[in-house]
C-alpha atoms as a PDB file:
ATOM      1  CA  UNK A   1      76.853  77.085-131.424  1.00  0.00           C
ATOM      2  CA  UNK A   2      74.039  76.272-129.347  1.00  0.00           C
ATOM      3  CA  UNK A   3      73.038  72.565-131.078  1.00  0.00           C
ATOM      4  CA  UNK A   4      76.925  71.560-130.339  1.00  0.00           C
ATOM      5  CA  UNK A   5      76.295  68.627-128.718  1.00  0.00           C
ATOM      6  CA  UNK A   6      73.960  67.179-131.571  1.00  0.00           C
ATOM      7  CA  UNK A   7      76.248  67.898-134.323  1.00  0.00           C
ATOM      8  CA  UNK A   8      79.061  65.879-132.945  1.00  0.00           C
ATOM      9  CA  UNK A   9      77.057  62.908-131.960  1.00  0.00           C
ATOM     10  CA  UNK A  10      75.523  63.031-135.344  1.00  0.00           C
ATOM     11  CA  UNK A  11      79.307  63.398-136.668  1.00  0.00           C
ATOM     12  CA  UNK A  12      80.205  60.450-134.764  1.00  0.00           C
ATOM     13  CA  UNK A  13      77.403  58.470-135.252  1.00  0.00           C
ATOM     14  CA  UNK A  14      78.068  59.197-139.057  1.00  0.00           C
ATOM     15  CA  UNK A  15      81.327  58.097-138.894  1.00  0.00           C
ATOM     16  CA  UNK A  16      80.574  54.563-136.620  1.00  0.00           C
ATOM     17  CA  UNK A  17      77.802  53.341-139.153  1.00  0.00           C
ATOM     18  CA  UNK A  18      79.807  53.812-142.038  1.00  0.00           C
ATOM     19  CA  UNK A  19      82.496  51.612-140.210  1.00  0.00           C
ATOM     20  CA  UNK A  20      79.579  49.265-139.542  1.00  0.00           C
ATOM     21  CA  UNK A  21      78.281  49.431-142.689  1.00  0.00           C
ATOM     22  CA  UNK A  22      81.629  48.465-144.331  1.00  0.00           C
ATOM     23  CA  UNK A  23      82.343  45.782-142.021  1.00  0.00           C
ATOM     24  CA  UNK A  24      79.202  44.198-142.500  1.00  0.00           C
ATOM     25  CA  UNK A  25      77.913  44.803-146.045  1.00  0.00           C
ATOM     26  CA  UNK A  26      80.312  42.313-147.156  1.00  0.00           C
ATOM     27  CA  UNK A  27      79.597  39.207-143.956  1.00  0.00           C
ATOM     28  CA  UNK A  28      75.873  39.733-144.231  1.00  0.00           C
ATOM     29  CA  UNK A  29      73.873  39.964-141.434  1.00  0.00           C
ATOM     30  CA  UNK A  30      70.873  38.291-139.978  1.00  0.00           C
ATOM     31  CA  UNK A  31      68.691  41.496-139.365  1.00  0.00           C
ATOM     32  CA  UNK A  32      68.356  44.920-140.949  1.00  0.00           C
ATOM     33  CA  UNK A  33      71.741  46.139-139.416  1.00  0.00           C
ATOM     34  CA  UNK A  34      73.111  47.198-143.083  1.00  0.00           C
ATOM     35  CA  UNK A  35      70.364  48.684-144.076  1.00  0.00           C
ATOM     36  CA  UNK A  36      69.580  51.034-141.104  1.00  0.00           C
ATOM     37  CA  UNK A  37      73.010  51.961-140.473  1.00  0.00           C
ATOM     38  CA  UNK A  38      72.808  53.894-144.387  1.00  0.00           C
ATOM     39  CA  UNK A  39      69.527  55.324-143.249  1.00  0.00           C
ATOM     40  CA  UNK A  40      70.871  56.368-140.200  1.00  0.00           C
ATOM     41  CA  UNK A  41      74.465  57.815-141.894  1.00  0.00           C
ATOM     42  CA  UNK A  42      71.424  59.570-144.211  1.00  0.00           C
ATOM     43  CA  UNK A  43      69.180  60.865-140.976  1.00  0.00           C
ATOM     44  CA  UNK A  44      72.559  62.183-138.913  1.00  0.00           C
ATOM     45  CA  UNK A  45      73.990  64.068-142.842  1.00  0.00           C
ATOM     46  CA  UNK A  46      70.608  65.902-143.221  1.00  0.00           C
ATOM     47  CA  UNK A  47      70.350  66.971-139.212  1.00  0.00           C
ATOM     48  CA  UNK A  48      73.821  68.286-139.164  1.00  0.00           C
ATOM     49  CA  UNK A  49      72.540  69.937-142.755  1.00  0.00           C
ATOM     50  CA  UNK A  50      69.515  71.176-141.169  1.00  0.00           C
ATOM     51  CA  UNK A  51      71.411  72.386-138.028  1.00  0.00           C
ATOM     52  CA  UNK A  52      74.034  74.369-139.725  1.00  0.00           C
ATOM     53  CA  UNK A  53      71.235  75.948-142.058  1.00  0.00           C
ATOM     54  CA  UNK A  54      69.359  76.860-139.115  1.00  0.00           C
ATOM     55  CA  UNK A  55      66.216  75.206-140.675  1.00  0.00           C
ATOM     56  CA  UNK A  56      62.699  76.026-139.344  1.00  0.00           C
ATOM     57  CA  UNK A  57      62.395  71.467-139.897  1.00  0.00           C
ATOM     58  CA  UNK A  58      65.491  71.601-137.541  1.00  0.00           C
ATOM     59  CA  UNK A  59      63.147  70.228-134.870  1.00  0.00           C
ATOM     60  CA  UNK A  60      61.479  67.337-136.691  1.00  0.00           C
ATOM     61  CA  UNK A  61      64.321  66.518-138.198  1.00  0.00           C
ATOM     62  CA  UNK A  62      66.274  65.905-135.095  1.00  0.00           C
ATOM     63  CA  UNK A  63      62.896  63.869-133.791  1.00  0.00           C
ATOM     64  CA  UNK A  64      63.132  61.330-136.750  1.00  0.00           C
ATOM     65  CA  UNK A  65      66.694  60.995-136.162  1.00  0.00           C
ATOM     66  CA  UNK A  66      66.548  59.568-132.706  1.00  0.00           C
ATOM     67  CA  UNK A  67      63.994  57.498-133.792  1.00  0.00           C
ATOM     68  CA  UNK A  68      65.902  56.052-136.821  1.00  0.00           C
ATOM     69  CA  UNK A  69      69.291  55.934-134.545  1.00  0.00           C
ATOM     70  CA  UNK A  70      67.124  53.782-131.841  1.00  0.00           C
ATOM     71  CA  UNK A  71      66.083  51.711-134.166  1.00  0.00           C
ATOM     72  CA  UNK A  72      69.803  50.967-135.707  1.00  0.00           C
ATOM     73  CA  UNK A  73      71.178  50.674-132.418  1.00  0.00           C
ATOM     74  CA  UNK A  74      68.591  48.315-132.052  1.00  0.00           C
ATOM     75  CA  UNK A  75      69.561  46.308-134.988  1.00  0.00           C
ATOM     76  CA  UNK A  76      73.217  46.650-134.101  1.00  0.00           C
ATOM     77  CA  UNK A  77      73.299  45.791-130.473  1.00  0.00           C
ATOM     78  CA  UNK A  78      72.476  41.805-130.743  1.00  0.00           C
ATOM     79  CA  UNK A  79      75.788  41.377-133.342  1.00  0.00           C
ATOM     80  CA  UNK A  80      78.705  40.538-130.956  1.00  0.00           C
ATOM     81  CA  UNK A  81      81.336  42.774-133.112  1.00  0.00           C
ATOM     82  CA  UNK A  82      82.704  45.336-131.789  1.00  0.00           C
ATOM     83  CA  UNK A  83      81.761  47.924-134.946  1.00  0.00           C
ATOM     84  CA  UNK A  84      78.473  46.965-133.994  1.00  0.00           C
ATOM     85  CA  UNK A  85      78.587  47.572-130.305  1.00  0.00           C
ATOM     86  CA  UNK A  86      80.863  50.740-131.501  1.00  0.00           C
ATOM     87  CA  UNK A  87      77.450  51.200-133.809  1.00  0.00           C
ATOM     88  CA  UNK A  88      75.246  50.966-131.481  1.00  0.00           C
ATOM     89  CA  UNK A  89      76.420  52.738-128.288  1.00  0.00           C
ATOM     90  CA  UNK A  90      77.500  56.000-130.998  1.00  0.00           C
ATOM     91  CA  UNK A  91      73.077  55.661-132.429  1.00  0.00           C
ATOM     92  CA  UNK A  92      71.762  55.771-129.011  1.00  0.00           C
ATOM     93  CA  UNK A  93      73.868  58.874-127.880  1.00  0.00           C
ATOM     94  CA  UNK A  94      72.973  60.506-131.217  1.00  0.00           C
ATOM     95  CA  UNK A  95      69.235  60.098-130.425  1.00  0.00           C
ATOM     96  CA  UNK A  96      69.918  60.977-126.326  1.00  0.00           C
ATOM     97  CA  UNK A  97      71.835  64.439-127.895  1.00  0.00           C
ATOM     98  CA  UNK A  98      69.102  64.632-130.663  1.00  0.00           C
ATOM     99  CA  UNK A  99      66.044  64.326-128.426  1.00  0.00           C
ATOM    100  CA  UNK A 100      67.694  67.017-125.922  1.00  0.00           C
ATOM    101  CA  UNK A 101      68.448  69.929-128.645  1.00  0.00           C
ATOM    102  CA  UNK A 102      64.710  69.798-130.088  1.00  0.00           C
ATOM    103  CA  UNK A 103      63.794  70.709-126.052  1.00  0.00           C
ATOM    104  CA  UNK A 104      66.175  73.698-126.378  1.00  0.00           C
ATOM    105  CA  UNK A 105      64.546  74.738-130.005  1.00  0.00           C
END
């Protein structure tokens, strides 16, 4: 498939904000870092959706992804956990992989 690469860093990206979610839902947090790592677990469900459905919004799609999975790593990166770093380091590959496949569209 040719958008590979995007639908496992959006499958991996899904997977490290839930963990982030879970492990900080319940500490609290200082920042938004909850709350964008459900809007980006949202973002990376619907672009893998998209993908697989070969959907003519494929393209924006994948644009507001990398924007909402820089902004979450963003979040995530100050928090000296390692779910966060884990977080953060899986949101900016997703938007690197996400930004690269709407070229190839």
């Amino acid at each position: 498939m040719k958008n590979q690469p995007c639908l496992e860093a959006c499958q991996v990206c899904v997977l490290a904000c839930e963990e982030c979610f879970a492990a900080v839902v319940s500490s609290g947090s200082a920042n938004r870092c909850p709350a964008c790592c459900r809007e980006c677990i949202q973002i990376c469900s619907l672009c893998i959706s998209a993908m697989i459905g070969d959907s003519p919004f494929s393209k924006p799609i994948c644009d507001l992804c990398a924007d909402i999975c820089d902004d979450c790593a963003a979040q995530c990166r100050p928090h000296n956990h390692d779910h966060c770093q884990r977080c953060a380091d899986a949101c900016e590959a997703c938007a690197r992989a996400c930004r690269e496949m709407t070229i190839a569209v």
